[in-house]
PDB file of N, CA and C in Angstrom:
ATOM      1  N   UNK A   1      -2.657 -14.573   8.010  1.00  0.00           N
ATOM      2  CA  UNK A   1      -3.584 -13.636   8.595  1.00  0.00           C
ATOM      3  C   UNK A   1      -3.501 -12.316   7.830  1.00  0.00           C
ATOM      4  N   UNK A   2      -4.583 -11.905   7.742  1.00  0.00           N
ATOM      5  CA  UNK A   2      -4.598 -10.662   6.764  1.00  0.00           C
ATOM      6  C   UNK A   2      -5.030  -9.192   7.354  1.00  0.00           C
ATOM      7  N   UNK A   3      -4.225  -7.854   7.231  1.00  0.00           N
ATOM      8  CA  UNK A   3      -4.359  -7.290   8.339  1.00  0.00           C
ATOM      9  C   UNK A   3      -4.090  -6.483   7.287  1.00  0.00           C
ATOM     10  N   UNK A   4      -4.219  -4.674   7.928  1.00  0.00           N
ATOM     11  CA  UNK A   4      -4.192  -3.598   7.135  1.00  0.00           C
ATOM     12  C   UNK A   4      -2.932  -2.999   7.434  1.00  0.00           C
ATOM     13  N   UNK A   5      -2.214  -2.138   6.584  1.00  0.00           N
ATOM     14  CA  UNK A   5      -1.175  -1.459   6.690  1.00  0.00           C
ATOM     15  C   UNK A   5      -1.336   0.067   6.462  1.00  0.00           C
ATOM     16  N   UNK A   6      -0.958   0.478   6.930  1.00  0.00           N
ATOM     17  CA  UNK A   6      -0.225   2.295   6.963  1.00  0.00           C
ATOM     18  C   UNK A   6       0.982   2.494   6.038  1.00  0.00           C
ATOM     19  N   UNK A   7       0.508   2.618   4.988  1.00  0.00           N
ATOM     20  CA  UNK A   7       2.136   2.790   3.833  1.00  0.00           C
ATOM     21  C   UNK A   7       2.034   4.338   3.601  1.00  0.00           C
ATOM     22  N   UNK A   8       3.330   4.620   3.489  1.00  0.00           N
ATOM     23  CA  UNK A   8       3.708   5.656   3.036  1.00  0.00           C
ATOM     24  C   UNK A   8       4.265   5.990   1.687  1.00  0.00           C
ATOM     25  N   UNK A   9       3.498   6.536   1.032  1.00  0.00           N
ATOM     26  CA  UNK A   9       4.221   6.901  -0.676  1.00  0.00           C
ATOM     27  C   UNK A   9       5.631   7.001  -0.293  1.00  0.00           C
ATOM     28  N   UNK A  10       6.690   7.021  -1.183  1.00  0.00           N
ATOM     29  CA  UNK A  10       8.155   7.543  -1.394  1.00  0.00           C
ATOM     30  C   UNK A  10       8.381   8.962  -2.157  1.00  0.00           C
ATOM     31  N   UNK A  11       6.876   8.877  -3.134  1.00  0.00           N
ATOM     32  CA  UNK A  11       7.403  10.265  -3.792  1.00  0.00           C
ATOM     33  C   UNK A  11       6.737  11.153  -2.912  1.00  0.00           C
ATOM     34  N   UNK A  12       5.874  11.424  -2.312  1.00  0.00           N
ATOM     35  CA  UNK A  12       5.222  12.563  -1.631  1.00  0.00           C
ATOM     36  C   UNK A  12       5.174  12.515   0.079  1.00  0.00           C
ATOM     37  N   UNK A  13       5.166  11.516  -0.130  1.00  0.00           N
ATOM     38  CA  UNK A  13       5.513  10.677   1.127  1.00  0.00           C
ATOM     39  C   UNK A  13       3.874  10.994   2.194  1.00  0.00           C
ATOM     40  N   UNK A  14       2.509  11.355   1.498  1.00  0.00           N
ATOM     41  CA  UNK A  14       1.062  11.053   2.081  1.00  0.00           C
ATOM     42  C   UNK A  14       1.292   9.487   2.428  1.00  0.00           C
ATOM     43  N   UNK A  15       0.314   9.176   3.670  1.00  0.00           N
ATOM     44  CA  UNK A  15       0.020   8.011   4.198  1.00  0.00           C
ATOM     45  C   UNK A  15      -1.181   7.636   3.627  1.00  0.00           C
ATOM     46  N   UNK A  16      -1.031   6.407   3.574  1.00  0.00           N
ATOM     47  CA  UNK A  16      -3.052   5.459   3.198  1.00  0.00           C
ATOM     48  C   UNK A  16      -2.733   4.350   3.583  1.00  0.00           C
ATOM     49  N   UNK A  17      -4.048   3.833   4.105  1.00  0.00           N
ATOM     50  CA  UNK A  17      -4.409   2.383   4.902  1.00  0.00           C
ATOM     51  C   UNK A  17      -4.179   2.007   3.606  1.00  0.00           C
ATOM     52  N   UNK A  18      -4.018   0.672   3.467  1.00  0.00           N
ATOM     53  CA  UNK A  18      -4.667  -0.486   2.087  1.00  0.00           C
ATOM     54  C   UNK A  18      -4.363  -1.955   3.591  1.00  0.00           C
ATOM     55  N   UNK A  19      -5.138  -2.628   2.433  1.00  0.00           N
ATOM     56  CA  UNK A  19      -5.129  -4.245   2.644  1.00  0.00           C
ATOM     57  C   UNK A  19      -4.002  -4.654   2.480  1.00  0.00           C
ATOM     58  N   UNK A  20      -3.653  -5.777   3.515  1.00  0.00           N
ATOM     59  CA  UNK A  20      -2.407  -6.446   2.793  1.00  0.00           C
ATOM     60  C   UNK A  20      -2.533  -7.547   2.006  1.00  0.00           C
ATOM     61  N   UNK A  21      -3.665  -7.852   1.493  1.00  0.00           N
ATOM     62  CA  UNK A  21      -3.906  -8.652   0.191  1.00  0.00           C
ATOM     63  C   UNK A  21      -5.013  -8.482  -0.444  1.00  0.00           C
ATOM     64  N   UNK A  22      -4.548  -6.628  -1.236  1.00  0.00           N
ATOM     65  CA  UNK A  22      -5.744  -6.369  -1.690  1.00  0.00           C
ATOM     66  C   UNK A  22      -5.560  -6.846  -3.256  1.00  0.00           C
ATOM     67  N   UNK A  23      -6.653  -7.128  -3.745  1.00  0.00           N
ATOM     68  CA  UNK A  23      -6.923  -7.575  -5.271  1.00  0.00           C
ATOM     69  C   UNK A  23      -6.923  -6.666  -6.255  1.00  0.00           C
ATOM     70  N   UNK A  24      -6.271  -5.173  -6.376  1.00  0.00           N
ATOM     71  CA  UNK A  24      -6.180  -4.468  -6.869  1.00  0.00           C
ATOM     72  C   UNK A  24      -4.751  -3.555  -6.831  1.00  0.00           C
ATOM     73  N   UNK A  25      -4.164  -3.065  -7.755  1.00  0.00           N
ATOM     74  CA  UNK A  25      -3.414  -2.117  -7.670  1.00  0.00           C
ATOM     75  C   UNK A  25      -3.917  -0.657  -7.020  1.00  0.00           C
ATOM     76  N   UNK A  26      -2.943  -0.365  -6.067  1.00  0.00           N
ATOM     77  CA  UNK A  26      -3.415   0.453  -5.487  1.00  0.00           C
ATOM     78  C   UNK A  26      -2.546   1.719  -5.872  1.00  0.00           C
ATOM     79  N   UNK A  27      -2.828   2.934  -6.052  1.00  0.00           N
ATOM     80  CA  UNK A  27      -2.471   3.765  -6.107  1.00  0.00           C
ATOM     81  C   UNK A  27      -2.482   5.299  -5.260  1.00  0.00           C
ATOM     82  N   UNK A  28      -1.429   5.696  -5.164  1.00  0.00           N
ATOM     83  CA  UNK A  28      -1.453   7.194  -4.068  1.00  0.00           C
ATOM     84  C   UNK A  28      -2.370   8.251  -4.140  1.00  0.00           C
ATOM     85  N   UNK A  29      -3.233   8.478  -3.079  1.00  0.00           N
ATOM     86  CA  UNK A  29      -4.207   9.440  -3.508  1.00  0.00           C
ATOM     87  C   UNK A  29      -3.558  10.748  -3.563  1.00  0.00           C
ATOM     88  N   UNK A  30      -2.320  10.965  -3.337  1.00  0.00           N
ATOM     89  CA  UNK A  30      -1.982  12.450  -3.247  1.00  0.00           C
ATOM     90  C   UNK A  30      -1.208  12.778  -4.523  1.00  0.00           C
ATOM     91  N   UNK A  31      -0.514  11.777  -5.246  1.00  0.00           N
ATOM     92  CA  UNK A  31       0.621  12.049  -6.253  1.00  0.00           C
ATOM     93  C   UNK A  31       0.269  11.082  -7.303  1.00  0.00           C
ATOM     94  N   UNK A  32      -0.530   9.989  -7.123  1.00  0.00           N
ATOM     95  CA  UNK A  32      -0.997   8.913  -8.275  1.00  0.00           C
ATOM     96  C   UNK A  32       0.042   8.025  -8.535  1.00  0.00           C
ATOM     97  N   UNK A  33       1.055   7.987  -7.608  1.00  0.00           N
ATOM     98  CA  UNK A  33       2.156   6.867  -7.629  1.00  0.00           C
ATOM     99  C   UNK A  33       1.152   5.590  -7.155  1.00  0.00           C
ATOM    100  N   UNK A  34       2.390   4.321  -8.172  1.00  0.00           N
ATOM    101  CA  UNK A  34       1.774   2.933  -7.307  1.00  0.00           C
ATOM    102  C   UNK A  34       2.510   2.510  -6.082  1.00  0.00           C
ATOM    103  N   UNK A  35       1.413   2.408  -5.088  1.00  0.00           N
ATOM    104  CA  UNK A  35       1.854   2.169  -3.796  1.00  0.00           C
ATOM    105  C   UNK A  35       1.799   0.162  -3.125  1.00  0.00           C
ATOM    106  N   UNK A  36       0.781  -0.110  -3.952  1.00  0.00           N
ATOM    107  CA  UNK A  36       0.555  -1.674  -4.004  1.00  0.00           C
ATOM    108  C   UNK A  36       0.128  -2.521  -5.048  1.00  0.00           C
ATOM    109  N   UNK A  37       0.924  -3.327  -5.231  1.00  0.00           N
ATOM    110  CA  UNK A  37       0.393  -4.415  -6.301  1.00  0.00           C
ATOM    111  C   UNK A  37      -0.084  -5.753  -6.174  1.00  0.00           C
ATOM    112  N   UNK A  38      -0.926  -6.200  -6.564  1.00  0.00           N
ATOM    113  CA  UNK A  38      -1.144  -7.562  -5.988  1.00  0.00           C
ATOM    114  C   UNK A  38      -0.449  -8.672  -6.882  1.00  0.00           C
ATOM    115  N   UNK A  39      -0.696  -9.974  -5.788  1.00  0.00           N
ATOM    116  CA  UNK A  39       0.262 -11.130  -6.357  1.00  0.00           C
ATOM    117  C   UNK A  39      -0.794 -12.050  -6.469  1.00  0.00           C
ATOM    118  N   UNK A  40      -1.789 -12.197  -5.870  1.00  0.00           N
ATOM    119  CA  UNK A  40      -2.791 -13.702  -5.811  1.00  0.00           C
ATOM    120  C   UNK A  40      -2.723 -13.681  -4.716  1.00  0.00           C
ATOM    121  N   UNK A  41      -2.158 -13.335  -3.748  1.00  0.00           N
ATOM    122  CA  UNK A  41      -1.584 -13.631  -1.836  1.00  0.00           C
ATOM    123  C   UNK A  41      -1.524 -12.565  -1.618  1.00  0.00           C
ATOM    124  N   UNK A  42      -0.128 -12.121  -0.814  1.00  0.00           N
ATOM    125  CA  UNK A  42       0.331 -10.938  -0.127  1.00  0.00           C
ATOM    126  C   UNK A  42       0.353  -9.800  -1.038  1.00  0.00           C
ATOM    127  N   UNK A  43       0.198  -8.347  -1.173  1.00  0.00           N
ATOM    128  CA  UNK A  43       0.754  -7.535  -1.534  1.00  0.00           C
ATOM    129  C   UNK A  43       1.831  -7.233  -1.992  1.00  0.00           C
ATOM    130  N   UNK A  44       2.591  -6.866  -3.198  1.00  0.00           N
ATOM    131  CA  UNK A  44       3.878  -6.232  -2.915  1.00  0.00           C
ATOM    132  C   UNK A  44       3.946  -4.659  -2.875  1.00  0.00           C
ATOM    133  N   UNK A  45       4.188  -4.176  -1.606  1.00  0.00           N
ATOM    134  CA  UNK A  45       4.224  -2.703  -1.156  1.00  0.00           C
ATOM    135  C   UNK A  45       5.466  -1.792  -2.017  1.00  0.00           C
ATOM    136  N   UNK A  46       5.001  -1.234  -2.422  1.00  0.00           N
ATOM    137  CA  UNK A  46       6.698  -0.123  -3.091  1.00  0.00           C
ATOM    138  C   UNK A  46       6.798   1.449  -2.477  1.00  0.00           C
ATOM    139  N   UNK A  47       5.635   0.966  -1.707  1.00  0.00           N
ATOM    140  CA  UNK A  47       6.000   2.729  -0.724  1.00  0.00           C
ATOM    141  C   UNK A  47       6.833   1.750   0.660  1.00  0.00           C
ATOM    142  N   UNK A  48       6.793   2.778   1.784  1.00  0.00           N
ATOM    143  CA  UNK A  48       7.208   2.259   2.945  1.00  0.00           C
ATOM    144  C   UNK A  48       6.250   1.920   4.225  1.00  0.00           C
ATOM    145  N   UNK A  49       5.945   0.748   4.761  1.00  0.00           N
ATOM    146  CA  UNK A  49       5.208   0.515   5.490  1.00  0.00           C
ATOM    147  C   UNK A  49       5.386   1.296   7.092  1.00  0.00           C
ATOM    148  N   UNK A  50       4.493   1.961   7.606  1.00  0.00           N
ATOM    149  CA  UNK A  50       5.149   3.167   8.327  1.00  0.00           C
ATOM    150  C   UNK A  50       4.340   1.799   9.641  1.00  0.00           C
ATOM    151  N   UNK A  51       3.212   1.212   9.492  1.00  0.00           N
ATOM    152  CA  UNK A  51       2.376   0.900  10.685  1.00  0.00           C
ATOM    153  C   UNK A  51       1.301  -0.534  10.233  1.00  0.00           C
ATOM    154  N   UNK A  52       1.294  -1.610  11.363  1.00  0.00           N
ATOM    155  CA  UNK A  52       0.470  -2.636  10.562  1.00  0.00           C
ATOM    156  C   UNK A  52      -0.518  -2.450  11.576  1.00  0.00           C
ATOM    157  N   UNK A  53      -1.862  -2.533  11.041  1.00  0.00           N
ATOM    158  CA  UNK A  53      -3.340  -2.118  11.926  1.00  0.00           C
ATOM    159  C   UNK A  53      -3.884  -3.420  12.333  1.00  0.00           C
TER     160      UNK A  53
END
């Protein structure tokens, strides 16, 4: 099941929704850190997941 998350950067520590199996690298809108990477499936998150929506 595929559902949205609330991650939190590590370096600045701003929040952003993303997908949890989004098809793109995602990056922090506040500091331009990578916050998600995709696999083909699940996400791998490298910020901290604060909330799942």
């Amino acid at each position: 099941m595929s559902k949205f998350l609330s991650v939190q950067c590590a370096a600045c520590k701003a929040k952003q929704t993303v997908f949890g199996n989004a098809t793109e690298t995602i990056a922090c809108a506040g500091c331009g850190d990578v916050i998600c990477t995709p696999t083909g499936g699940r996400t791998i998150v490298t910020g901290k997941i604060v909330e799942v929506l």
